[in-house]
Protein backbone atom coordinates (compact mmCIF):
# COMPACT_ATOMS: atom_id res chain seq x y z
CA UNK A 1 -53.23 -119.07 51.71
CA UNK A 2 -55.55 -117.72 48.84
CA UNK A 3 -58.60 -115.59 49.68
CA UNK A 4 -61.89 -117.14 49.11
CA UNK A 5 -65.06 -116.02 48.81
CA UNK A 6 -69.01 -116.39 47.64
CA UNK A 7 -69.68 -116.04 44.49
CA UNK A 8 -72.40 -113.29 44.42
CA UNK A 9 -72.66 -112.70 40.46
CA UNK A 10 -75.76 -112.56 38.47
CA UNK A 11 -75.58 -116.50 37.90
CA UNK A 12 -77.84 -118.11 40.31
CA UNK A 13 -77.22 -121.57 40.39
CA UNK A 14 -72.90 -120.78 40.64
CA UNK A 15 -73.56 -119.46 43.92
CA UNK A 16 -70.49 -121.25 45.48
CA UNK A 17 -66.89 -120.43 47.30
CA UNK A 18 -64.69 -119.52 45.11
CA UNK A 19 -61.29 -118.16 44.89
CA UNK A 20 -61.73 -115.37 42.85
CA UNK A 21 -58.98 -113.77 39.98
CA UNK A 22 -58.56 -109.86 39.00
CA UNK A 23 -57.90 -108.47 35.79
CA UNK A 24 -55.43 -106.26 36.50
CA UNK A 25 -56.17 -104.22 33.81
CA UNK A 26 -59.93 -103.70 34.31
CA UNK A 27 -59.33 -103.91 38.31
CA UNK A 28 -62.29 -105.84 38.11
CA UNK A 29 -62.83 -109.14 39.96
CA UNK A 30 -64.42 -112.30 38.23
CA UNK A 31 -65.78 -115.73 39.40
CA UNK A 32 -63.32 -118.70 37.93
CA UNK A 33 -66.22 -120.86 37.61
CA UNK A 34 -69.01 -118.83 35.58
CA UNK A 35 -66.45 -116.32 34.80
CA UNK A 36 -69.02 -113.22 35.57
CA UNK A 37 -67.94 -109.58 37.51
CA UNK A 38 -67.78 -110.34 41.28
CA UNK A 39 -68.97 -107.11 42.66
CA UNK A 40 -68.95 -107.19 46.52
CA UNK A 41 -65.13 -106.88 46.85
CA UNK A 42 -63.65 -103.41 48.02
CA UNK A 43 -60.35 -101.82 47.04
CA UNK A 44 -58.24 -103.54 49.78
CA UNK A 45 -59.45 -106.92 48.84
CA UNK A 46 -58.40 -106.12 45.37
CA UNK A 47 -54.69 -104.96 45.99
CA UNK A 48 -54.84 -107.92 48.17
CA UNK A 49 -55.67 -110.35 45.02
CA UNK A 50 -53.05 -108.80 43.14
CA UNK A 51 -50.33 -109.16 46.13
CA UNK A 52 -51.48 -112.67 46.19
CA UNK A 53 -50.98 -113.52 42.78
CA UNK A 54 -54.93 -114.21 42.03
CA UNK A 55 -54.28 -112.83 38.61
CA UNK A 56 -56.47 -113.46 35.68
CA UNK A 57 -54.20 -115.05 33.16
CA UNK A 58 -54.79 -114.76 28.99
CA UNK A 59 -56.01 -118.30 28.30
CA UNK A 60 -53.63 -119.59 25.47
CA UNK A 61 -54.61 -121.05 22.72
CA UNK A 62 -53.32 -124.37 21.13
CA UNK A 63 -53.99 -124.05 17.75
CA UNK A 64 -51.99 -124.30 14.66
CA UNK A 65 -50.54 -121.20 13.59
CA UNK A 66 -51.60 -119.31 16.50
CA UNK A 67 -50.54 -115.02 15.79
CA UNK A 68 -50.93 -112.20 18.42
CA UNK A 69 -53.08 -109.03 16.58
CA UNK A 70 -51.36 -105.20 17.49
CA UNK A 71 -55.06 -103.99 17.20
CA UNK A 72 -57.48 -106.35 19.37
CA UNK A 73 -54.14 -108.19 21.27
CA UNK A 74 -55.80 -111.63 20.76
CA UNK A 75 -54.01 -114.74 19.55
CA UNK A 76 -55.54 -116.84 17.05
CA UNK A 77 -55.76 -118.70 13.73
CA UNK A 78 -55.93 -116.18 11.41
CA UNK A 79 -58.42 -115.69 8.16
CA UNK A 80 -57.80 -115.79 4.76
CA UNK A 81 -59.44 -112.64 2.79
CA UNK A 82 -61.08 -112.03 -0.12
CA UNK A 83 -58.03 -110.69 -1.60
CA UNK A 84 -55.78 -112.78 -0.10
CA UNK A 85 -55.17 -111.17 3.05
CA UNK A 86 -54.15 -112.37 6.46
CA UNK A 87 -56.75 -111.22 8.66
CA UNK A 88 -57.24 -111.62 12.16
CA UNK A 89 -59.63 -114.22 13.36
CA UNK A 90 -61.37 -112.49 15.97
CA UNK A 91 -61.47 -108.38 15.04
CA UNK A 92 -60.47 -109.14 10.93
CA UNK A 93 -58.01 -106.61 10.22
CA UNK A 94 -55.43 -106.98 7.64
CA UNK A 95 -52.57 -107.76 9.90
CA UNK A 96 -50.20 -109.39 6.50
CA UNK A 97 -47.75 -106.19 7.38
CA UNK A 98 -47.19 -107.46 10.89
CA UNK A 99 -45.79 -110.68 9.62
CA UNK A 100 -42.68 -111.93 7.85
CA UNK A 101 -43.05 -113.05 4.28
CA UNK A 102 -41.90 -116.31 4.56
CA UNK A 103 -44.48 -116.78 7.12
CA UNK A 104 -47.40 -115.10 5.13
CA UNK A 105 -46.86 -117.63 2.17
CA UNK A 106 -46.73 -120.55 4.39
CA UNK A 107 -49.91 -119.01 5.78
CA UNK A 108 -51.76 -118.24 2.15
CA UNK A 109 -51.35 -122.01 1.17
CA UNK A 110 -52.38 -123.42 4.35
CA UNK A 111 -55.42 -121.17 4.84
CA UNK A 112 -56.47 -121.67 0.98
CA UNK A 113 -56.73 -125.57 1.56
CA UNK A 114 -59.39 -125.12 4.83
């Protein structure tokens, strides 16, 4: 049985019972429908969540040509640069050293016709 609870974050109109999710890395606790910080649970509650599996999971993304950044540990499409780079879509570092070189041409011609 999964632990429920009100949703007491700044959103008024959420408001609602909820069955909220940790982020185990944060050990913070957040609302799955407005996604903001839940911040009436205590410690117990939390090791509960985790012992319960109420685990915030990465969403994944379904997009073509999806790659993981070492720096920011997002996936995403990447960017083309200026110079021709790879760079990450969300943070934009160079991250062409992280891939194979196969991959990085495939990736230069397919980015250069967006």
């Amino acid at each position: 049985m999964a632990f429920r609870t009100f949703c007491n974050s700044e959103d008024k109109e959420c408001r609602q019972e909820v069955e909220p999710v940790i982020d185990k890395k944060t050990d913070k606790v957040f609302c799955p429908e407005c996604e903001l910080e839940i911040t009436s649970i205590d410690v117990f509650m939390k090791r509960q969540l985790v012992g319960m599996g109420q685990v915030l999971k990465p969403k994944k993304t379904n997009s073509a040509y999806s790659v993981k950044c070492k720096s920011c540990m997002r996936d995403g499409t990447p960017k083309l640069g200026n110079d021709r780079e790879i760079l990450c879509g969300s943070c934009s570092k160079d991250i062409t050293a992280d891939l194979g070189g196969p991959f990085v041409q495939m990736l230069k011609a397919t980015l250069s016709r967006k």
